[in-house]
C-alpha atoms as a PDB file:
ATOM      1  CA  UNK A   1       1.083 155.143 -42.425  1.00  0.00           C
ATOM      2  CA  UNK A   2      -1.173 151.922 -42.973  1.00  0.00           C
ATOM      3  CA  UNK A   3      -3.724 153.553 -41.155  1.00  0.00           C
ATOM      4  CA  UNK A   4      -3.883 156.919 -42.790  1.00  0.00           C
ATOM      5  CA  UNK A   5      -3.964 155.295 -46.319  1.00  0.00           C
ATOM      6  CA  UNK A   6      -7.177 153.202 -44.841  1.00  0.00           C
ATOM      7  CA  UNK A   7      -8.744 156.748 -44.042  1.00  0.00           C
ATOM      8  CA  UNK A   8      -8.176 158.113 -47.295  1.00  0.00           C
ATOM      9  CA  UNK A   9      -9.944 155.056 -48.485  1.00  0.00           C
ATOM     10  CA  UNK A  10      -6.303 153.527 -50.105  1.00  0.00           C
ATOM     11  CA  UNK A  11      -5.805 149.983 -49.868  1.00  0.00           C
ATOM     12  CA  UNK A  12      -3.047 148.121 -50.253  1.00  0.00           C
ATOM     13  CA  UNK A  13      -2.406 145.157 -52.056  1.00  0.00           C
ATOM     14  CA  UNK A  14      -1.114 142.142 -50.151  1.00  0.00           C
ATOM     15  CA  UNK A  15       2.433 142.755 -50.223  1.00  0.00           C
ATOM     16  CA  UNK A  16       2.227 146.192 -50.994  1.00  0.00           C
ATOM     17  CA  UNK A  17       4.538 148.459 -48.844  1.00  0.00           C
ATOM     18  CA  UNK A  18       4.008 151.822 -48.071  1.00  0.00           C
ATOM     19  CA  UNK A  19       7.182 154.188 -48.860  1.00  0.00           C
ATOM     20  CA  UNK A  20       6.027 157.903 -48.545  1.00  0.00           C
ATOM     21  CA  UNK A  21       3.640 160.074 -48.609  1.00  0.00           C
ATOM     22  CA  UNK A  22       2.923 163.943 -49.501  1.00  0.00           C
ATOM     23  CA  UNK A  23       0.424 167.199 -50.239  1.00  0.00           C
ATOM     24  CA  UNK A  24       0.219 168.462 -53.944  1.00  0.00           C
ATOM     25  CA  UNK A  25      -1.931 169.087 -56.113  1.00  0.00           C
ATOM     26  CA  UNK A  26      -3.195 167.409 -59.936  1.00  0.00           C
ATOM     27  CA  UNK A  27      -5.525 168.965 -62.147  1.00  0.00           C
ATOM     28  CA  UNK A  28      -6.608 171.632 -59.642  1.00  0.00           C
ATOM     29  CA  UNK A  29      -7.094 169.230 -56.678  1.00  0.00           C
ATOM     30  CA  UNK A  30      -5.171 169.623 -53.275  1.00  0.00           C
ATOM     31  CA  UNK A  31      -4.717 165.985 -52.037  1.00  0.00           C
ATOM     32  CA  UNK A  32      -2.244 163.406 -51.027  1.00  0.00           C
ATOM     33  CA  UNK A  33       0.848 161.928 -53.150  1.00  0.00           C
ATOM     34  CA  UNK A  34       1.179 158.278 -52.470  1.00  0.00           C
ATOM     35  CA  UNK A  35       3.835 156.516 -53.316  1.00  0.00           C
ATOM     36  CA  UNK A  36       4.307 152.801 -52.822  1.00  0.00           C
ATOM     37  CA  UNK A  37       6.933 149.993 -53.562  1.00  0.00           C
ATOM     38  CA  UNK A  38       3.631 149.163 -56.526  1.00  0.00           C
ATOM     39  CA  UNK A  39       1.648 151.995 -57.002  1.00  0.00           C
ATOM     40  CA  UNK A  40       1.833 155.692 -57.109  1.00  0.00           C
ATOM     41  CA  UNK A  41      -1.950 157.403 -56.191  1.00  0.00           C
ATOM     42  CA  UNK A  42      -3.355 160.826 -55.897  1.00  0.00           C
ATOM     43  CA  UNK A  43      -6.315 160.831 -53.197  1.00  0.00           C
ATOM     44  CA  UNK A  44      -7.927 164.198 -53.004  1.00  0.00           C
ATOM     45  CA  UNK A  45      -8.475 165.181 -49.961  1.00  0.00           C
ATOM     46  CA  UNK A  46     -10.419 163.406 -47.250  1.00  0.00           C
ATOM     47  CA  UNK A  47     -12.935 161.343 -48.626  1.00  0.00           C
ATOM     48  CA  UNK A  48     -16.332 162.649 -47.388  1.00  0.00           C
ATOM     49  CA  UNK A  49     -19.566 160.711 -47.925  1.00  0.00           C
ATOM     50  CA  UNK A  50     -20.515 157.627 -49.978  1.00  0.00           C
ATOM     51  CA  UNK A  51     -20.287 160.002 -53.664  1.00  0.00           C
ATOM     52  CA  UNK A  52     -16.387 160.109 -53.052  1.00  0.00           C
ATOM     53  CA  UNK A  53     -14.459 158.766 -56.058  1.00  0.00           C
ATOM     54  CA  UNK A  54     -11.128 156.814 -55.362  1.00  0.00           C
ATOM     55  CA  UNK A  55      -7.972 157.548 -55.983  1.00  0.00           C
ATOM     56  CA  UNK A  56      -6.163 158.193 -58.871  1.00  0.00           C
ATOM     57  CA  UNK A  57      -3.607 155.535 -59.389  1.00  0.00           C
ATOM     58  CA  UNK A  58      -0.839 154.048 -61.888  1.00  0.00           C
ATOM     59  CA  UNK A  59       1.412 150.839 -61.489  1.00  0.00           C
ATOM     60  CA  UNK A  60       4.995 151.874 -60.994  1.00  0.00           C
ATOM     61  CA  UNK A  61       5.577 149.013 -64.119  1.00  0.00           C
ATOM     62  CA  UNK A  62       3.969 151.987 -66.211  1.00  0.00           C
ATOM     63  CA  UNK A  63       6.129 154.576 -65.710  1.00  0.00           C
ATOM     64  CA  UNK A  64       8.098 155.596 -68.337  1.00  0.00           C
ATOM     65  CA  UNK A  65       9.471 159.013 -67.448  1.00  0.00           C
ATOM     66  CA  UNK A  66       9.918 161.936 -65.227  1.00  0.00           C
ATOM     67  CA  UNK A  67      10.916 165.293 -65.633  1.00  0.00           C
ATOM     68  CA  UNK A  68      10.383 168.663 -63.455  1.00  0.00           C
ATOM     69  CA  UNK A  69       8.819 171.771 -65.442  1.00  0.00           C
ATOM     70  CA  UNK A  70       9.231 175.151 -64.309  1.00  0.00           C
ATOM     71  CA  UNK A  71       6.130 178.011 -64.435  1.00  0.00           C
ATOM     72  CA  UNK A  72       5.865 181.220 -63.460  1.00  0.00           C
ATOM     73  CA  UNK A  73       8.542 180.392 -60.678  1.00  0.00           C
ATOM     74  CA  UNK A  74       6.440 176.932 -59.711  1.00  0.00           C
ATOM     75  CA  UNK A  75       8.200 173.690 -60.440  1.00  0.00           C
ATOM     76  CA  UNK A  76       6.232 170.844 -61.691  1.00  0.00           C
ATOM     77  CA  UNK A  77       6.704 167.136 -61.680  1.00  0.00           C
ATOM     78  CA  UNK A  78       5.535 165.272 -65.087  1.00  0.00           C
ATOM     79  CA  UNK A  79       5.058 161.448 -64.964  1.00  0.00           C
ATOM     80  CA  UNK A  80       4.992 159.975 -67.922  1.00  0.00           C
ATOM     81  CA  UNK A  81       2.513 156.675 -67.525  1.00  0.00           C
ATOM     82  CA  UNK A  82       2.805 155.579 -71.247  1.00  0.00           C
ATOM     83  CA  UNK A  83      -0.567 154.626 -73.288  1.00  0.00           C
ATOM     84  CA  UNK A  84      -2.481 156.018 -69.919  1.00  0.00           C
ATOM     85  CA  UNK A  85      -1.021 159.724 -70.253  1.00  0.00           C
ATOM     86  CA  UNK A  86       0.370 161.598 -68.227  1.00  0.00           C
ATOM     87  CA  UNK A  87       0.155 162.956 -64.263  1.00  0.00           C
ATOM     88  CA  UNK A  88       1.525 166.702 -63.406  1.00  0.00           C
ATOM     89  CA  UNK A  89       1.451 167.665 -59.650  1.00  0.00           C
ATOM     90  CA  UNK A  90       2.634 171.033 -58.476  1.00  0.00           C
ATOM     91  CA  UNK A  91       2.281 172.671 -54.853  1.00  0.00           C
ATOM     92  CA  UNK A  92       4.986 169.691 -54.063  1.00  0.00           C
ATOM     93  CA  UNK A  93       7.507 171.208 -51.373  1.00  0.00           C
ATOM     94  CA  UNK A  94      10.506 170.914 -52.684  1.00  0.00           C
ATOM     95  CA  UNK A  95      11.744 168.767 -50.579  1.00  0.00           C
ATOM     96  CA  UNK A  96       9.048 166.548 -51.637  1.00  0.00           C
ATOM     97  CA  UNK A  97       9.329 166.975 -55.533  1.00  0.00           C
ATOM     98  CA  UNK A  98      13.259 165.736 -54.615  1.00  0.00           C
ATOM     99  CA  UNK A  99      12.479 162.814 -52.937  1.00  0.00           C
ATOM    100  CA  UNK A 100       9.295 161.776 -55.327  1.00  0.00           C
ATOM    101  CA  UNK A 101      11.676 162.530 -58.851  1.00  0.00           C
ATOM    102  CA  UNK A 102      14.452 160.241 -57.080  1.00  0.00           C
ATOM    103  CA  UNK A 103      12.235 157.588 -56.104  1.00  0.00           C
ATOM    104  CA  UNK A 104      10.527 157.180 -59.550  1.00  0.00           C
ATOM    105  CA  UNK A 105      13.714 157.662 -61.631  1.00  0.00           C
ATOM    106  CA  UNK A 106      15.326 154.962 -59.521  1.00  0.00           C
ATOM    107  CA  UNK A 107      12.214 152.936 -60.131  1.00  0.00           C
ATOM    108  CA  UNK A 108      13.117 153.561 -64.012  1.00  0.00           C
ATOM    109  CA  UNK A 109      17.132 152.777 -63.834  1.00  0.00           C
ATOM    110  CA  UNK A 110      15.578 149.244 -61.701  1.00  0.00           C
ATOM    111  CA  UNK A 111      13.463 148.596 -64.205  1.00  0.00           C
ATOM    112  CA  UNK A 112      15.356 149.454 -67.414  1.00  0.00           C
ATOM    113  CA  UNK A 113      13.104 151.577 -69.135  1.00  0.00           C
ATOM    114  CA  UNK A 114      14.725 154.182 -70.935  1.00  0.00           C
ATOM    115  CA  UNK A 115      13.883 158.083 -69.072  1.00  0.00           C
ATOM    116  CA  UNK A 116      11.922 160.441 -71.524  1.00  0.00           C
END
């Protein structure tokens, strides 16, 4: 996965780990859901070209809550970040809105912050 995260232009810190990866979508953009044992990014798309803008990202210290909204029959996941807002991403399968809610409300019981 190291290598794919280099393509997208990700890079990791020095201990950082990789845990998983998947397609959704924030604020209209179709890109790639990255979550690692730091950080949780939103890279959209491929990067093309040297006007490409990095990816989205939040420290997983942060997070402050999760919770799963339904619309018009689509489910979406809403990360609370604190004083630096919020992240919604939608077009998650979902399998992957399962796996990404556990991960980050098990990073919030590890941490002790209370879920919102």
């Amino acid at each position: 996965m190291a290598d794919t995260l280099a393509q997208l232009g990700v890079e990791l810190g020095r201990d950082e780990q990789p845990a998983q990866m998947w397609l959704g979508r924030v604020e209209g953009s179709d890109g790639y859901v990255v979550l690692t044992d730091a950080r949780l990014l939103f890279v959209k798309g491929l990067r093309r070209g040297n006007g490409a803008s990095g990816p989205q990202q939040n420290s997983l210290s942060e997070l402050v809550g999760v919770e799963v909204l339904s619309r018009r029959r689509k489910q979406i996941l809403v990360i609370d970040w604190g004083r630096s807002g919020t992240m919604s991403i939608d077009s998650l399968s979902p399998k992957g809105l399962r796996q990404l809610r556990s991960a980050l409300l098990a990073r919030i019981d590890a941490s002790g912050t209370p879920e919102k």
